[in-house]
C-alpha atoms as a PDB file:
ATOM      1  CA  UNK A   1      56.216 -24.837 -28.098  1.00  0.00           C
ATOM      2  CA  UNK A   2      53.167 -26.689 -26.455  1.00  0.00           C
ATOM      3  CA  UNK A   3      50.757 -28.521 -29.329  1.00  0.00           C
ATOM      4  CA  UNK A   4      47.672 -26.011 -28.854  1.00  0.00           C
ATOM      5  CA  UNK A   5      50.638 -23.033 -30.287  1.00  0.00           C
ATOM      6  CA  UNK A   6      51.559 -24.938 -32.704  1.00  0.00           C
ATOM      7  CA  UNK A   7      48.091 -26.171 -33.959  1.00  0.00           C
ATOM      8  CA  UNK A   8      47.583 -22.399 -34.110  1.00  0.00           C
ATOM      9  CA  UNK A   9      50.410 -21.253 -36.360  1.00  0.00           C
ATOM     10  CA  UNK A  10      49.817 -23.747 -38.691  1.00  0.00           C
ATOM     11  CA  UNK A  11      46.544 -22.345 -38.825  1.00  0.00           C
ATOM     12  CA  UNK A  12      47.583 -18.915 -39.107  1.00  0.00           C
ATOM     13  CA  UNK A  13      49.528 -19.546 -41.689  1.00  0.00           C
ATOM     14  CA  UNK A  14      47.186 -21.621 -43.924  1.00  0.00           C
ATOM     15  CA  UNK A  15      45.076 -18.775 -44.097  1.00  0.00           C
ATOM     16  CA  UNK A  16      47.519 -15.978 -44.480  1.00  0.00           C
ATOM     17  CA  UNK A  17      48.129 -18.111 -47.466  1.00  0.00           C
ATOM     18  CA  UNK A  18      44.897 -18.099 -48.328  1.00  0.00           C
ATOM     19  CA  UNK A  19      44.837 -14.042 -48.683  1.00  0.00           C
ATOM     20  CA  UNK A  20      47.773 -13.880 -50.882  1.00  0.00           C
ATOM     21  CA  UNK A  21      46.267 -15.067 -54.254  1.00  0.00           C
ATOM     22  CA  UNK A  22      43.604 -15.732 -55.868  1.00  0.00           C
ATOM     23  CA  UNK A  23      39.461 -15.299 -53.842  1.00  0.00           C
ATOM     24  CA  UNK A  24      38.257 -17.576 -51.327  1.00  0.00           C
ATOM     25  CA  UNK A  25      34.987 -17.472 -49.524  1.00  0.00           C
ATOM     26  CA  UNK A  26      34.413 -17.562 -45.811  1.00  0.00           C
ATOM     27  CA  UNK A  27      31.155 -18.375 -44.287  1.00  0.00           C
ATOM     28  CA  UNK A  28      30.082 -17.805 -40.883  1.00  0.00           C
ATOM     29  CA  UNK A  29      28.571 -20.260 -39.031  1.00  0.00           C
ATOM     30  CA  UNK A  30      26.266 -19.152 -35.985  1.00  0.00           C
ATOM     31  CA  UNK A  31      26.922 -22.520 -33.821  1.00  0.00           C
ATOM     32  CA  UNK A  32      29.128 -25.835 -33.568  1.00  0.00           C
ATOM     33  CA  UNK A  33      26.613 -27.868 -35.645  1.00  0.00           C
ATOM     34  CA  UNK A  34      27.113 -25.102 -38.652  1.00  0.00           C
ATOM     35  CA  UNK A  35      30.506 -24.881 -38.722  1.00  0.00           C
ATOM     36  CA  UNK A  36      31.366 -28.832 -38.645  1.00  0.00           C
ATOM     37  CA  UNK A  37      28.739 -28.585 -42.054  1.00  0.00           C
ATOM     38  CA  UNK A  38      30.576 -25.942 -43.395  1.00  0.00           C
ATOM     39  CA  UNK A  39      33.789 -27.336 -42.757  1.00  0.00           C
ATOM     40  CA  UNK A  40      32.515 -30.534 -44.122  1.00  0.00           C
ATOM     41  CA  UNK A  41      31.167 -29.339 -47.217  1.00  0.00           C
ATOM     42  CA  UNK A  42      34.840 -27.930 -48.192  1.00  0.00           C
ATOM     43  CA  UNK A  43      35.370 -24.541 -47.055  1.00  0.00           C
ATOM     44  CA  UNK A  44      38.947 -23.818 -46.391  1.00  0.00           C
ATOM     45  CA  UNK A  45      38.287 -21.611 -43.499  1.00  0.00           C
ATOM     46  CA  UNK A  46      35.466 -20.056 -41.274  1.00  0.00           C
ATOM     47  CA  UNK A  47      34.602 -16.875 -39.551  1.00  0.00           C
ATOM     48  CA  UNK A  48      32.108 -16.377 -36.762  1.00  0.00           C
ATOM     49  CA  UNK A  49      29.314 -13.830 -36.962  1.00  0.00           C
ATOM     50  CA  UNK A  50      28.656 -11.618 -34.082  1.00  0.00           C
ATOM     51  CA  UNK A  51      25.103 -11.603 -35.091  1.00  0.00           C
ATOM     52  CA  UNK A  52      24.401 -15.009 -36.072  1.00  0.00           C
ATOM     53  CA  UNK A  53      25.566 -15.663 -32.209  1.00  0.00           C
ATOM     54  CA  UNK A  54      23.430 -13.234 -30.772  1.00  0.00           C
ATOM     55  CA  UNK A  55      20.391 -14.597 -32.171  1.00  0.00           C
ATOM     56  CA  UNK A  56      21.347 -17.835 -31.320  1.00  0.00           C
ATOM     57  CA  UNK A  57      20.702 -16.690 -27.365  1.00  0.00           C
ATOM     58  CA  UNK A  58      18.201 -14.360 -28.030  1.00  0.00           C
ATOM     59  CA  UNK A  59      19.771 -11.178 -28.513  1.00  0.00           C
ATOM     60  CA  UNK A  60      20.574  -8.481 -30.453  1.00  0.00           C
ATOM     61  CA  UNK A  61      23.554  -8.215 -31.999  1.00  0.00           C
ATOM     62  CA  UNK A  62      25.209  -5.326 -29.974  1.00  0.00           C
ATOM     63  CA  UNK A  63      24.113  -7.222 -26.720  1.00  0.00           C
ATOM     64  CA  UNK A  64      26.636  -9.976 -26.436  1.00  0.00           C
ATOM     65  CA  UNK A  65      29.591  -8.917 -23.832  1.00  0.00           C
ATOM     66  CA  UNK A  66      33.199  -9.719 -24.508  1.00  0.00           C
ATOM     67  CA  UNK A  67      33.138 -13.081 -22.080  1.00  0.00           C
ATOM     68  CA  UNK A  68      30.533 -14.871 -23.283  1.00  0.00           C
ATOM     69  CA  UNK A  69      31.630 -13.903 -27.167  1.00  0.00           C
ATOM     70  CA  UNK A  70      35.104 -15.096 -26.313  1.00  0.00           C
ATOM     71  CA  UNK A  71      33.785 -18.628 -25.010  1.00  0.00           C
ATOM     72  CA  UNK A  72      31.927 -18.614 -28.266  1.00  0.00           C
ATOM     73  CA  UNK A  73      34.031 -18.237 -30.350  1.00  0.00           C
ATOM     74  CA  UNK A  74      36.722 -20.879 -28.731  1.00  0.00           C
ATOM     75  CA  UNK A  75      33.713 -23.224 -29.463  1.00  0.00           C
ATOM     76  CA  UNK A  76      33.842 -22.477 -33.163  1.00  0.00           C
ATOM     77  CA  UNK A  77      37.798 -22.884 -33.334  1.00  0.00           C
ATOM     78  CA  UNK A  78      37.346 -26.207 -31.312  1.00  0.00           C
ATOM     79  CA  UNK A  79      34.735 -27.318 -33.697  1.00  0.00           C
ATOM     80  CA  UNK A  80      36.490 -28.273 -36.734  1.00  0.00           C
ATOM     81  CA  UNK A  81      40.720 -27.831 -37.723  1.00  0.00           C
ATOM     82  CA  UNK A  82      39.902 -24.715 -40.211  1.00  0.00           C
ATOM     83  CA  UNK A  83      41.306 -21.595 -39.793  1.00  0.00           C
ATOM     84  CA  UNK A  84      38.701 -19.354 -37.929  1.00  0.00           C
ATOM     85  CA  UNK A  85      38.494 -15.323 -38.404  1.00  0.00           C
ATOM     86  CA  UNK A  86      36.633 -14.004 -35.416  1.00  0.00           C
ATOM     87  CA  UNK A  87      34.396 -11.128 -35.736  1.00  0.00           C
ATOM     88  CA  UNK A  88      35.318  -9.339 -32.799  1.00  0.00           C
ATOM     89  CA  UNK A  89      33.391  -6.563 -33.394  1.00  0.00           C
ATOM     90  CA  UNK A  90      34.728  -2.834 -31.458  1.00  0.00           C
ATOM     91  CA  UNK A  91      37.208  -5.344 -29.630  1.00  0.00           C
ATOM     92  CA  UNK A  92      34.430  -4.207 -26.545  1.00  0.00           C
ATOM     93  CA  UNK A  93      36.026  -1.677 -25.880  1.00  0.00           C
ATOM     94  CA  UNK A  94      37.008   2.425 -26.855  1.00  0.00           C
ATOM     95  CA  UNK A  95      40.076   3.216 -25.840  1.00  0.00           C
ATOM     96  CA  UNK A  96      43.557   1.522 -27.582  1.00  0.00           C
ATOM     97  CA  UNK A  97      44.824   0.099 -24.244  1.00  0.00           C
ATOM     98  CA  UNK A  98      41.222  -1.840 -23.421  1.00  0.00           C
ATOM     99  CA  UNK A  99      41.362  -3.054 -27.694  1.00  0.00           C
ATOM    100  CA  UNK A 100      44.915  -4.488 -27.207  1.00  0.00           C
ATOM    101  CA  UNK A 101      43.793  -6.357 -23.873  1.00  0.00           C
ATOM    102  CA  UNK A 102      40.659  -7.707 -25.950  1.00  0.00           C
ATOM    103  CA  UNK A 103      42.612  -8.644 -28.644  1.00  0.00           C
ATOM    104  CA  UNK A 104      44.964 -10.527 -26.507  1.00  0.00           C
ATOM    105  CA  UNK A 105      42.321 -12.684 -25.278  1.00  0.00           C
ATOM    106  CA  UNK A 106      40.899 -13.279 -28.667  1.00  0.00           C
ATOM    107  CA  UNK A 107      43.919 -14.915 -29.718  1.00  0.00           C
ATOM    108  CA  UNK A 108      44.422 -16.789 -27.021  1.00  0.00           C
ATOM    109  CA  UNK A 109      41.416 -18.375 -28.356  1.00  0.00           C
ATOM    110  CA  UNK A 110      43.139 -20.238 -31.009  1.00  0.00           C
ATOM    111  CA  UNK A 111      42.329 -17.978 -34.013  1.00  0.00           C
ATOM    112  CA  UNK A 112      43.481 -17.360 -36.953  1.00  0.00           C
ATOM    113  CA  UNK A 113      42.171 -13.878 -37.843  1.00  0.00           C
ATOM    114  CA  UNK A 114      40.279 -11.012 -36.470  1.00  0.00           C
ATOM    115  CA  UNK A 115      38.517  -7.784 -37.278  1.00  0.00           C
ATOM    116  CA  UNK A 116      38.228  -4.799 -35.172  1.00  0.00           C
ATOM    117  CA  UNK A 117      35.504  -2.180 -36.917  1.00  0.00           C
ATOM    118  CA  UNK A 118      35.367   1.507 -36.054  1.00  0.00           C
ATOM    119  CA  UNK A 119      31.503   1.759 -34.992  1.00  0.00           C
ATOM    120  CA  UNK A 120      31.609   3.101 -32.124  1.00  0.00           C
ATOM    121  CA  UNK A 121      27.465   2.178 -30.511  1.00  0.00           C
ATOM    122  CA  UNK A 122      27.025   5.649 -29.937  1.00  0.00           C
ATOM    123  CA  UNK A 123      23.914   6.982 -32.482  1.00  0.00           C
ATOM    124  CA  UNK A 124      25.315  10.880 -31.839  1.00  0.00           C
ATOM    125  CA  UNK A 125      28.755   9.837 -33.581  1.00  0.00           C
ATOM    126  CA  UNK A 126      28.591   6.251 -34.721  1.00  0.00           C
ATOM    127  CA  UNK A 127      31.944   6.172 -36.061  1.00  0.00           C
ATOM    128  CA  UNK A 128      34.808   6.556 -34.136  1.00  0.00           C
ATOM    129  CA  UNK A 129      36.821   9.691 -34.106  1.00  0.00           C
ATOM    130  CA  UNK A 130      39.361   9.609 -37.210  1.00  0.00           C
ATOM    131  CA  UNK A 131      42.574   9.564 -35.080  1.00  0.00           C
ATOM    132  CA  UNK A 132      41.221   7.248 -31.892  1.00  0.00           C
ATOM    133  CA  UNK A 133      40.106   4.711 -35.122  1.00  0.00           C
ATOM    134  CA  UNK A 134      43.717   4.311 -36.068  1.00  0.00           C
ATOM    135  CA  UNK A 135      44.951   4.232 -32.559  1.00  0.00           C
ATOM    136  CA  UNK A 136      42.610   1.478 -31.734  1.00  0.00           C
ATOM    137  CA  UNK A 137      44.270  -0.589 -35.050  1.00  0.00           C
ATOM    138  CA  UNK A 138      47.706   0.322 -34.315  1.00  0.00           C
ATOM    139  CA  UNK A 139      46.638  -0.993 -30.154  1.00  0.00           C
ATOM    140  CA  UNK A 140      45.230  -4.357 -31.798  1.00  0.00           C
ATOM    141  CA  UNK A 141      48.202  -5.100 -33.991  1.00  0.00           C
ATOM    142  CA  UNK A 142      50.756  -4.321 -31.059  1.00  0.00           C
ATOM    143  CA  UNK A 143      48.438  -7.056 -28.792  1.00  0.00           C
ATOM    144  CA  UNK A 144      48.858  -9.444 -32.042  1.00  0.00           C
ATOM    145  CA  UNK A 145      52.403  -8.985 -32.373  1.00  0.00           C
ATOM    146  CA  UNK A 146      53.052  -8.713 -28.456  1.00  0.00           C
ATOM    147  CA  UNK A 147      51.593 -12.400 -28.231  1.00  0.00           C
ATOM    148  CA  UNK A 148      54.091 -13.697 -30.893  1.00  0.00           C
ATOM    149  CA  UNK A 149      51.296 -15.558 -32.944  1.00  0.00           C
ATOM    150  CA  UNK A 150      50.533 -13.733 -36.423  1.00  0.00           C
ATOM    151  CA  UNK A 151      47.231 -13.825 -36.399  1.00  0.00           C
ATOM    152  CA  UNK A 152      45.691 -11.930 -39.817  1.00  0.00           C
ATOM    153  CA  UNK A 153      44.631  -8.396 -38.266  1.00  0.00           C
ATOM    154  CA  UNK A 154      41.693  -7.580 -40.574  1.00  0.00           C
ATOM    155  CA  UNK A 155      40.375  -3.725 -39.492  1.00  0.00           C
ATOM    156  CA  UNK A 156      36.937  -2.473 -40.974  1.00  0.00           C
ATOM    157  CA  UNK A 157      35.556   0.611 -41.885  1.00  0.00           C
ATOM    158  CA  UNK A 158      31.795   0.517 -40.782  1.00  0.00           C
ATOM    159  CA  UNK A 159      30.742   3.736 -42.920  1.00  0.00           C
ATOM    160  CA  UNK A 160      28.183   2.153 -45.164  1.00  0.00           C
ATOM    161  CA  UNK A 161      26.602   0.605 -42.124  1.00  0.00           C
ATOM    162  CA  UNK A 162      26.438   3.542 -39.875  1.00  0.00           C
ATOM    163  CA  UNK A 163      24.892   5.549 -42.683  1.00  0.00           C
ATOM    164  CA  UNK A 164      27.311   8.158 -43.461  1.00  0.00           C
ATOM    165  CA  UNK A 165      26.692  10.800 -45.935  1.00  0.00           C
ATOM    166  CA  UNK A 166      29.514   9.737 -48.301  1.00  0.00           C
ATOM    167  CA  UNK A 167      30.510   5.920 -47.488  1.00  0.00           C
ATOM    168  CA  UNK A 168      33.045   5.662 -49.992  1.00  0.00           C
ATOM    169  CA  UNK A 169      34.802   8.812 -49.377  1.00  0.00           C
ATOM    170  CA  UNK A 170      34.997   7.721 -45.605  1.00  0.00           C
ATOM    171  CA  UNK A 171      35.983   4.296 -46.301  1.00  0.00           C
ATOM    172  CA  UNK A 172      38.445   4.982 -48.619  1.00  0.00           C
ATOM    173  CA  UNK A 173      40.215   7.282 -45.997  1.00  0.00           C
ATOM    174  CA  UNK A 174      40.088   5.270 -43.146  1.00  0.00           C
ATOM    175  CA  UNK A 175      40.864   2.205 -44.467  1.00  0.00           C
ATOM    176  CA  UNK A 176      44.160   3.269 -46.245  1.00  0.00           C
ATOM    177  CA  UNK A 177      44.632   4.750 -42.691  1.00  0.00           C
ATOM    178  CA  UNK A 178      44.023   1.390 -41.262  1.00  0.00           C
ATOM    179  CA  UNK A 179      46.440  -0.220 -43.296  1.00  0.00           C
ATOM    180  CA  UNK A 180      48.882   1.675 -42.775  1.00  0.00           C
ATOM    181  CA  UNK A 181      48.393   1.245 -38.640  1.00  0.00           C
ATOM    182  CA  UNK A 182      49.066  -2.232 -39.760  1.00  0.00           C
ATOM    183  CA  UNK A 183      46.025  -3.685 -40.798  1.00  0.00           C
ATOM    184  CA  UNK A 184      46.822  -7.012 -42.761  1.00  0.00           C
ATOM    185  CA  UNK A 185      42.973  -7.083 -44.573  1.00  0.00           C
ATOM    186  CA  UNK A 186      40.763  -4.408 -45.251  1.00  0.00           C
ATOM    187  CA  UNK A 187      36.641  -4.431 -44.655  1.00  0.00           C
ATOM    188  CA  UNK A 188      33.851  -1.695 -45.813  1.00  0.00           C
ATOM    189  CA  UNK A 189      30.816  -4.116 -44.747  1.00  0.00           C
ATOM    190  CA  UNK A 190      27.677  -2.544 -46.945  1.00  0.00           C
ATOM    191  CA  UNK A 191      29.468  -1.543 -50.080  1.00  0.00           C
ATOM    192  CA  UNK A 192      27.148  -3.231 -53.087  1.00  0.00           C
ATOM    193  CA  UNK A 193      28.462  -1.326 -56.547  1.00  0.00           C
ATOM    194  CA  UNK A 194      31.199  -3.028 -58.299  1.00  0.00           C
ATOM    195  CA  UNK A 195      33.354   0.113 -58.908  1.00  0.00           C
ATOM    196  CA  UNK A 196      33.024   1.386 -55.437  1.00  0.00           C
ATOM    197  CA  UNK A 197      34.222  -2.437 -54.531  1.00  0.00           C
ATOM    198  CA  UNK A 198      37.309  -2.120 -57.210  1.00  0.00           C
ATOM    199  CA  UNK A 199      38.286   1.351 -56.115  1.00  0.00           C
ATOM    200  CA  UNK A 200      38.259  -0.021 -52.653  1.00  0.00           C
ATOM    201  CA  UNK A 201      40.863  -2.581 -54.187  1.00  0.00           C
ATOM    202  CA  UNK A 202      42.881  -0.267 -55.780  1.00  0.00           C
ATOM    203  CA  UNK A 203      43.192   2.080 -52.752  1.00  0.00           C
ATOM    204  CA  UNK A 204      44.626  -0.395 -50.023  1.00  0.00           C
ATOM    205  CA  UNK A 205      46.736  -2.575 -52.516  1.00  0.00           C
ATOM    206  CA  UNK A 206      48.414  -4.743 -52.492  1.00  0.00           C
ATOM    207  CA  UNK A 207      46.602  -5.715 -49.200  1.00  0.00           C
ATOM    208  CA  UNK A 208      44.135  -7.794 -49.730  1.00  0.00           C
ATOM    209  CA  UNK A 209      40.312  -7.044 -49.340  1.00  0.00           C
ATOM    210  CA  UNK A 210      37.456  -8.406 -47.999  1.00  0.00           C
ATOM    211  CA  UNK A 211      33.374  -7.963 -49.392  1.00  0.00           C
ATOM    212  CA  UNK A 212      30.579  -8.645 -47.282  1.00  0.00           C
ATOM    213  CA  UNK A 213      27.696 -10.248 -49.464  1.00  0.00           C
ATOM    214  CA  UNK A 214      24.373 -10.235 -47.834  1.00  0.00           C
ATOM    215  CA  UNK A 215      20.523  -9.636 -49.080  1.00  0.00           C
ATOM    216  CA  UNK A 216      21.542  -6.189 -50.298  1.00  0.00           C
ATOM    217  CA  UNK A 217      24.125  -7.284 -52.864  1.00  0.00           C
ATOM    218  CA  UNK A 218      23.720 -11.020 -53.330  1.00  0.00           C
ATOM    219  CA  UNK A 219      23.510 -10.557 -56.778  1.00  0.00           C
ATOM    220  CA  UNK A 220      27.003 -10.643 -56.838  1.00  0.00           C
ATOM    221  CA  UNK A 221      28.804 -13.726 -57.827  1.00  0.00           C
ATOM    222  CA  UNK A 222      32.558 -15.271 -56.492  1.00  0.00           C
ATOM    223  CA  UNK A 223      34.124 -14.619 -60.108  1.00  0.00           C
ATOM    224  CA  UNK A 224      32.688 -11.326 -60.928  1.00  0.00           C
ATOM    225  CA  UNK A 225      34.387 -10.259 -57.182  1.00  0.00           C
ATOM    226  CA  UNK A 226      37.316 -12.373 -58.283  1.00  0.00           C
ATOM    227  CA  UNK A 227      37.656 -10.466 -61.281  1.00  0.00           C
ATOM    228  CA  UNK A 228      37.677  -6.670 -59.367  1.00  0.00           C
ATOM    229  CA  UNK A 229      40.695  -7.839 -57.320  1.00  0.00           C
ATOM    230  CA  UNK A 230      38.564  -9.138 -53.849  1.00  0.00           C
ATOM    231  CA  UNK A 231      40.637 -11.623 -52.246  1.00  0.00           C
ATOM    232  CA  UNK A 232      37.985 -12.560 -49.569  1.00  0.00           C
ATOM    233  CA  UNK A 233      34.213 -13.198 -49.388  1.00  0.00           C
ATOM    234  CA  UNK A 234      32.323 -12.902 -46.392  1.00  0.00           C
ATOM    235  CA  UNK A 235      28.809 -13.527 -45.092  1.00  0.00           C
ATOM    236  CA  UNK A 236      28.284 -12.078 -41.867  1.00  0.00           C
ATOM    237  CA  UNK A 237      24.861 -13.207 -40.355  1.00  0.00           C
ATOM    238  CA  UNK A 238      22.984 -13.567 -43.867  1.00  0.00           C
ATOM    239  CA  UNK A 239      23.349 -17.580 -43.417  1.00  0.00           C
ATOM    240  CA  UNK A 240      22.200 -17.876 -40.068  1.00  0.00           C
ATOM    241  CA  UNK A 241      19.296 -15.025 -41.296  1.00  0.00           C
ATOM    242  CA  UNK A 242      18.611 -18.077 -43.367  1.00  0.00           C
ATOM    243  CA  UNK A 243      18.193 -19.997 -41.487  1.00  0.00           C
ATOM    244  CA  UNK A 244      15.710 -18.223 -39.816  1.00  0.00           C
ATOM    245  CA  UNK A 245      13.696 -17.643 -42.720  1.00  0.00           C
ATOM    246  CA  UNK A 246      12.929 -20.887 -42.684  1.00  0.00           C
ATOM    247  CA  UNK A 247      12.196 -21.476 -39.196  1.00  0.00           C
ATOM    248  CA  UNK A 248      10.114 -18.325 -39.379  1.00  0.00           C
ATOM    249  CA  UNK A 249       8.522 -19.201 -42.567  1.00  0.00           C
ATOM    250  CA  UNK A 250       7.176 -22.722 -41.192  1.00  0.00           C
ATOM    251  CA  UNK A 251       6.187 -21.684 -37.627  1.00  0.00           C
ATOM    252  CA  UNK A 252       4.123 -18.672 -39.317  1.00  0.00           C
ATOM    253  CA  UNK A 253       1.946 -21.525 -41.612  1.00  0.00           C
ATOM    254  CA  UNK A 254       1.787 -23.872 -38.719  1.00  0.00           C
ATOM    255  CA  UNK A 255       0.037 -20.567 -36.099  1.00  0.00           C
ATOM    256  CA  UNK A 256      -1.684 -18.858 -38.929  1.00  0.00           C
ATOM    257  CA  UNK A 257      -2.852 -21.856 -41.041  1.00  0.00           C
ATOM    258  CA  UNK A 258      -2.724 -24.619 -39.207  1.00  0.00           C
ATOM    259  CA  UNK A 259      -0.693 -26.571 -41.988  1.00  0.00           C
ATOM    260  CA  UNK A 260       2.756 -28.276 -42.018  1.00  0.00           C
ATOM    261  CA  UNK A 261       3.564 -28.029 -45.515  1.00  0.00           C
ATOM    262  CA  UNK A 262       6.539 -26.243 -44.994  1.00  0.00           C
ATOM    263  CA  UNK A 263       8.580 -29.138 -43.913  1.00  0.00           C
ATOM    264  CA  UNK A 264       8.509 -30.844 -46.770  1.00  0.00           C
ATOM    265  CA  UNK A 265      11.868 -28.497 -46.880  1.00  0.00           C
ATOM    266  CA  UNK A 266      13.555 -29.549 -44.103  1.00  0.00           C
ATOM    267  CA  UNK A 267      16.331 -31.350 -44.347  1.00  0.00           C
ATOM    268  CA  UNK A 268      16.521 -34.936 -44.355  1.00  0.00           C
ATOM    269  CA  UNK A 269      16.857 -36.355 -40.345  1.00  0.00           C
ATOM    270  CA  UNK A 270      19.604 -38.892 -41.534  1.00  0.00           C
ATOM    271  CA  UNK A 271      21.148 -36.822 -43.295  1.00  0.00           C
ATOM    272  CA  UNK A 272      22.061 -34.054 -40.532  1.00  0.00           C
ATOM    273  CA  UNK A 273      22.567 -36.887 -38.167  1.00  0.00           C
ATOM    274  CA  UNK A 274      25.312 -38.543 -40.198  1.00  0.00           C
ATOM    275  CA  UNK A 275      26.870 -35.131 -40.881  1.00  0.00           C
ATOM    276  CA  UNK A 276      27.558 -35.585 -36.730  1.00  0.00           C
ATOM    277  CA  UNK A 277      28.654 -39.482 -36.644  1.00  0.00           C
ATOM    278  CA  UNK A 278      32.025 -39.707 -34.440  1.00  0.00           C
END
């Protein structure tokens, strides 16, 4: 076993340990310089954010292709020693046999975990088809276990996001479904109420679930999810979103005013550049 496998399974397994008790969060950093912060300021693991990326090279989030996403997030498994989830969004790709090739190259990456979600980019039917969904789960955990390394198989049910008419009821279906196809995590990005978000729980258990919290539930707290059974905590591109408030916020006053009072909260300089000493 060469070093870069092994550096992986000891990854792997750190943060398959991490889903079996207890609630841990895990941010997504957008960039290198983010996740050697995050990483620094304790987190136990990271996961990269398919939009925080995109916006990073001018894009929007559905526009990034599979090679360029793939070199990215390498960079954020290179960055620090944490455990890194990739969000790998439809694997890019429909059918089962092009998801298990993606997913092959994601973990040759070096990564821990990934997600495949069921949205399919098409506004007619934005979900996939109920039995191609499961296929293309069952294709990404025969890739996973094809390539010997266990990486955490984490399958989402995009329902709230796409807008369906009942979000729960599809979620709930699907993502039993999913873990039964042998999804290790579960994932309905968008659900906010704390008894859709414990009946979630309930449904897939004892596999472990993940919440997404954002602007439209941030009023949720790590214990209170702790406390209805969520064993992971997500952020998707709300810190890198952020971010760009800020940015936004002072380049607005600086065109439209003409003042620079906004900087007085930036940052410090030394501090950010002693977050990077060697």
């Amino acid at each position: 076993m060469n070093q870069t496998n092994h550096s992986q399974l000891a990854a792997v397994a750190r943060f398959r340990d991490l889903h079996a008790t207890g609630c841990f969060v895990l941010p997504n950093p957008w960039d290198i310089g983010s996740a050697v912060y995050l990483a620094k300021l304790g987190f136990e693991a990271l996961a990269t954010t398919s939009a925080g990326f995109a916006f990073s090279r001018g894009l929007q989030d559905p526009d990034v292709t599979r090679a360029p996403a793939l070199a990215h997030i390498s960079e954020i498994v290179d960055a620090t020693p944490l455990p890194v989830n990739a969000d790998f969004q439809n694997g890019y790709a429909d059918e089962p046999e092009d998801v298990a090739t993606s997913v092959a190259l994601c973990v040759a990456t070096g990564v821990a975990g990934l997600s495949i979600e069921d949205a399919s980019a098409d506004r007619a039917a934005p979900l996939y088809e109920f039995g191609l969904a499961v296929e293309r789960i069952k294709a990404a955990r025969a890739a996973i276990d094809g390539s010997g390394i266990p990486v955490l198989l984490t399958a989402r049910c995009e329902a709230w996001l796409a807008g369906q008419a009942e979000p729960l009821k599809v979620s709930l279906e699907r993502l039993v479904a999913f873990a039964e196809a042998g999804a290790d995590c579960l994932f309905a990005p968008g659900v906010a109420e704390p008894d859709e978000i414990a009946t979630i729980v309930k449904a897939v258990a004892p596999k472990p679930v993940n919440v997404l919290v954002s602007s439209h539930n941030c009023g949720l707290t790590v214990s209170q999810l702790t406390d209805l059974g969520v064993r992971r905590i997500s952020v998707g591109g709300a810190l890198a979103r952020a971010a760009w408030g800020g940015l936004m916020r002072a380049a607005r006053r600086i065109k439209e005013d003409g003042a620079f009072d906004a900087f007085a909260d930036a940052a410090p300089f030394a501090e950010i550049n002693e977050l990077f000493a060697k």
